[in-house]
C-alpha atoms as a PDB file:
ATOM      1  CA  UNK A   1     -20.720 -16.914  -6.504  1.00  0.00           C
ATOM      2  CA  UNK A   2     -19.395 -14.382  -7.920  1.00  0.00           C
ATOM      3  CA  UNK A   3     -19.144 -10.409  -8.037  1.00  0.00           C
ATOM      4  CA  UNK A   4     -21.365  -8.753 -10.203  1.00  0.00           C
ATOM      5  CA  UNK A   5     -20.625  -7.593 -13.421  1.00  0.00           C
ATOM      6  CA  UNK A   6     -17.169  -9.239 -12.646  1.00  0.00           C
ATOM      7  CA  UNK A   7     -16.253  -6.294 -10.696  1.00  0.00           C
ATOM      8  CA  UNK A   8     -13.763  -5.734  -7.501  1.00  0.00           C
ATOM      9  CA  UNK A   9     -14.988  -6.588  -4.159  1.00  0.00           C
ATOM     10  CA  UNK A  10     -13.308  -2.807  -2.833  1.00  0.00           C
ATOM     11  CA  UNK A  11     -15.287  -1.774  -6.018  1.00  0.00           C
ATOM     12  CA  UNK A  12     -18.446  -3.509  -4.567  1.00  0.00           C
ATOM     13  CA  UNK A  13     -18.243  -2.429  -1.493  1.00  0.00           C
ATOM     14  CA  UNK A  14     -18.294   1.037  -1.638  1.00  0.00           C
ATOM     15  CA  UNK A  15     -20.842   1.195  -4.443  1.00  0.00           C
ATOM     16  CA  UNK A  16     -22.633  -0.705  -1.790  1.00  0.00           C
ATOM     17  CA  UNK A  17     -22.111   2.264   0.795  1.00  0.00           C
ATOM     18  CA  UNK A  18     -22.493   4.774  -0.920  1.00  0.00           C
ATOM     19  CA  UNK A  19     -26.097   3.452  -2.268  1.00  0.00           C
ATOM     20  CA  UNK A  20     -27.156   1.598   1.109  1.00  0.00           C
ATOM     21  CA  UNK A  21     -25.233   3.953   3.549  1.00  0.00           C
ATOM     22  CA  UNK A  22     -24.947   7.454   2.314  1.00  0.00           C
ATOM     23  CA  UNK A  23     -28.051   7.633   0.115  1.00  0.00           C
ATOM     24  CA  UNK A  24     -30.270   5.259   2.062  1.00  0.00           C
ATOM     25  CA  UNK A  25     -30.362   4.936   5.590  1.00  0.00           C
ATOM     26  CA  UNK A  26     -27.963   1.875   7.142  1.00  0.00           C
ATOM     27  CA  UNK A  27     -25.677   2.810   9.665  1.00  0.00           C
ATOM     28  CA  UNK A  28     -23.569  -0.216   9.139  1.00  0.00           C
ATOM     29  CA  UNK A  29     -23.263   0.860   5.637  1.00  0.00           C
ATOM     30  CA  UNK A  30     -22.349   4.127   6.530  1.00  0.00           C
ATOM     31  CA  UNK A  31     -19.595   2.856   8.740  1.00  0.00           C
ATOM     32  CA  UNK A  32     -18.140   0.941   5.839  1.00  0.00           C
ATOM     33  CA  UNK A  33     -18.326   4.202   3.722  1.00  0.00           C
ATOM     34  CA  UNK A  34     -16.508   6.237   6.162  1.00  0.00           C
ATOM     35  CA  UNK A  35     -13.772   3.436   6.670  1.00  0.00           C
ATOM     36  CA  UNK A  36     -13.309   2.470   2.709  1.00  0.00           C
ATOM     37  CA  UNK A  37     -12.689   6.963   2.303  1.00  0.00           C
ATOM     38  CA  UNK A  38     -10.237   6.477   5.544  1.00  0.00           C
ATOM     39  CA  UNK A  39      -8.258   4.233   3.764  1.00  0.00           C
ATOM     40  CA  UNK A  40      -8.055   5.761   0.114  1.00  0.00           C
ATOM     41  CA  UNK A  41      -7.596   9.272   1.733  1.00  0.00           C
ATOM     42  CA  UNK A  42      -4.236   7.101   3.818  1.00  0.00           C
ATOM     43  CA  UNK A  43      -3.058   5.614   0.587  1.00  0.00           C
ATOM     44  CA  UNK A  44      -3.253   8.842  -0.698  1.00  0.00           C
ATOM     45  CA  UNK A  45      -0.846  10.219   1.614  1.00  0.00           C
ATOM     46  CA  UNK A  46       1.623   7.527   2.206  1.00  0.00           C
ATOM     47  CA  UNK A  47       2.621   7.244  -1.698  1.00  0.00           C
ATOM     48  CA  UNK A  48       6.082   8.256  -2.096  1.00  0.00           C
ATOM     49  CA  UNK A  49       6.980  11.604  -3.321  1.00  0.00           C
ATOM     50  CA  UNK A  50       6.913  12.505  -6.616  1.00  0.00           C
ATOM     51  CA  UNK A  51       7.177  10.332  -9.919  1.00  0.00           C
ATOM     52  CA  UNK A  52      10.474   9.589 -11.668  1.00  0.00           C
ATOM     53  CA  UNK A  53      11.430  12.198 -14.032  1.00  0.00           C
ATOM     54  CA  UNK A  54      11.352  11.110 -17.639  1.00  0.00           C
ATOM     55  CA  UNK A  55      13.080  13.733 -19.704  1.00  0.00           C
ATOM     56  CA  UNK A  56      14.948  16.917 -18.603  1.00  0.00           C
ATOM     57  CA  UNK A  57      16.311  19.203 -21.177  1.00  0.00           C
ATOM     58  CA  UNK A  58      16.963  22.845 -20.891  1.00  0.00           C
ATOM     59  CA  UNK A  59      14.848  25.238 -23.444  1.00  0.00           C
ATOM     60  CA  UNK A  60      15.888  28.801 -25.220  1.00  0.00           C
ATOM     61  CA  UNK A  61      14.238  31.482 -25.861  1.00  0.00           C
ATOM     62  CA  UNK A  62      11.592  30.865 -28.147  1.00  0.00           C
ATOM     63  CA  UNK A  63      11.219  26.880 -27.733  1.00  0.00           C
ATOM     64  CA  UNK A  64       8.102  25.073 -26.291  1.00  0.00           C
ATOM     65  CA  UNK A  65       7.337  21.533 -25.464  1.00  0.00           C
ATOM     66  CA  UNK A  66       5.041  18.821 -26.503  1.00  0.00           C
ATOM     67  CA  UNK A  67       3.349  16.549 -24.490  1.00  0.00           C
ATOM     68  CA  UNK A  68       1.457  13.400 -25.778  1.00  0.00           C
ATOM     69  CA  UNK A  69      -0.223  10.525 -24.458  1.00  0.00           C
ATOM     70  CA  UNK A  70       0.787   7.839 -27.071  1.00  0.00           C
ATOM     71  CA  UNK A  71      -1.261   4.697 -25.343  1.00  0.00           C
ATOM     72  CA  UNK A  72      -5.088   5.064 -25.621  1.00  0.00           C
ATOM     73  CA  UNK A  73      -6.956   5.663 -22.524  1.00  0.00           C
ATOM     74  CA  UNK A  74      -7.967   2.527 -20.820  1.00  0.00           C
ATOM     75  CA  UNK A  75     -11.597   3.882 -20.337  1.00  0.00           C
ATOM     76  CA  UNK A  76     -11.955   4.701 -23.942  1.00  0.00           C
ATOM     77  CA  UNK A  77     -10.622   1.356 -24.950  1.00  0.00           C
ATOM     78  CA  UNK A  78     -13.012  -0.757 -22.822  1.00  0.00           C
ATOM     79  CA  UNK A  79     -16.326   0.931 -23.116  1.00  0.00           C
ATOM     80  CA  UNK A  80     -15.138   1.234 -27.091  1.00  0.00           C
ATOM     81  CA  UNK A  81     -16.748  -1.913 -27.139  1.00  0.00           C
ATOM     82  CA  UNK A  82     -20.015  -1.834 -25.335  1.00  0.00           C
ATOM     83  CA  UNK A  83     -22.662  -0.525 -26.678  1.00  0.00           C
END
């Protein structure tokens, strides 16, 4: 059987948590919402510095930059077609 909506079981999970645990009032459900936050608030932290620089150039006087997002926004382009 399968998840539903074809979602993630992480996904699942702490949609289940927040609904059964947080919201309503299951202490097992609670745990697993405290533990699933534990472990995105660790992942957060143990990424590696910053991201690669891309482009550095040096600017006069007077000159500005530009900066575009040339891909569409996965979000945008998925619920583009629902509806």
């Amino acid at each position: 059987m399968g998840l539903p909506l074809g979602g993630s079981a992480g996904a699942w999970m702490t949609r289940q948590a927040v609904r059964r645990g947080l919201l309503g009032s299951s202490r097992v459900w609670f745990g697993v919402f405290v533990a699933t936050g534990a472990v995105k608030a660790a992942r957060r932290l143990m990424r590696s510095g910053e991201a690669p620089t891309v482009v550095s150039e040096a600017l006069r006087p007077g000159e500005g930059v530009e900066v575009r997002n040339l891909r569409p926004d996965r979000a945008r382009r998925d619920s583009a077609g629902r509806g």
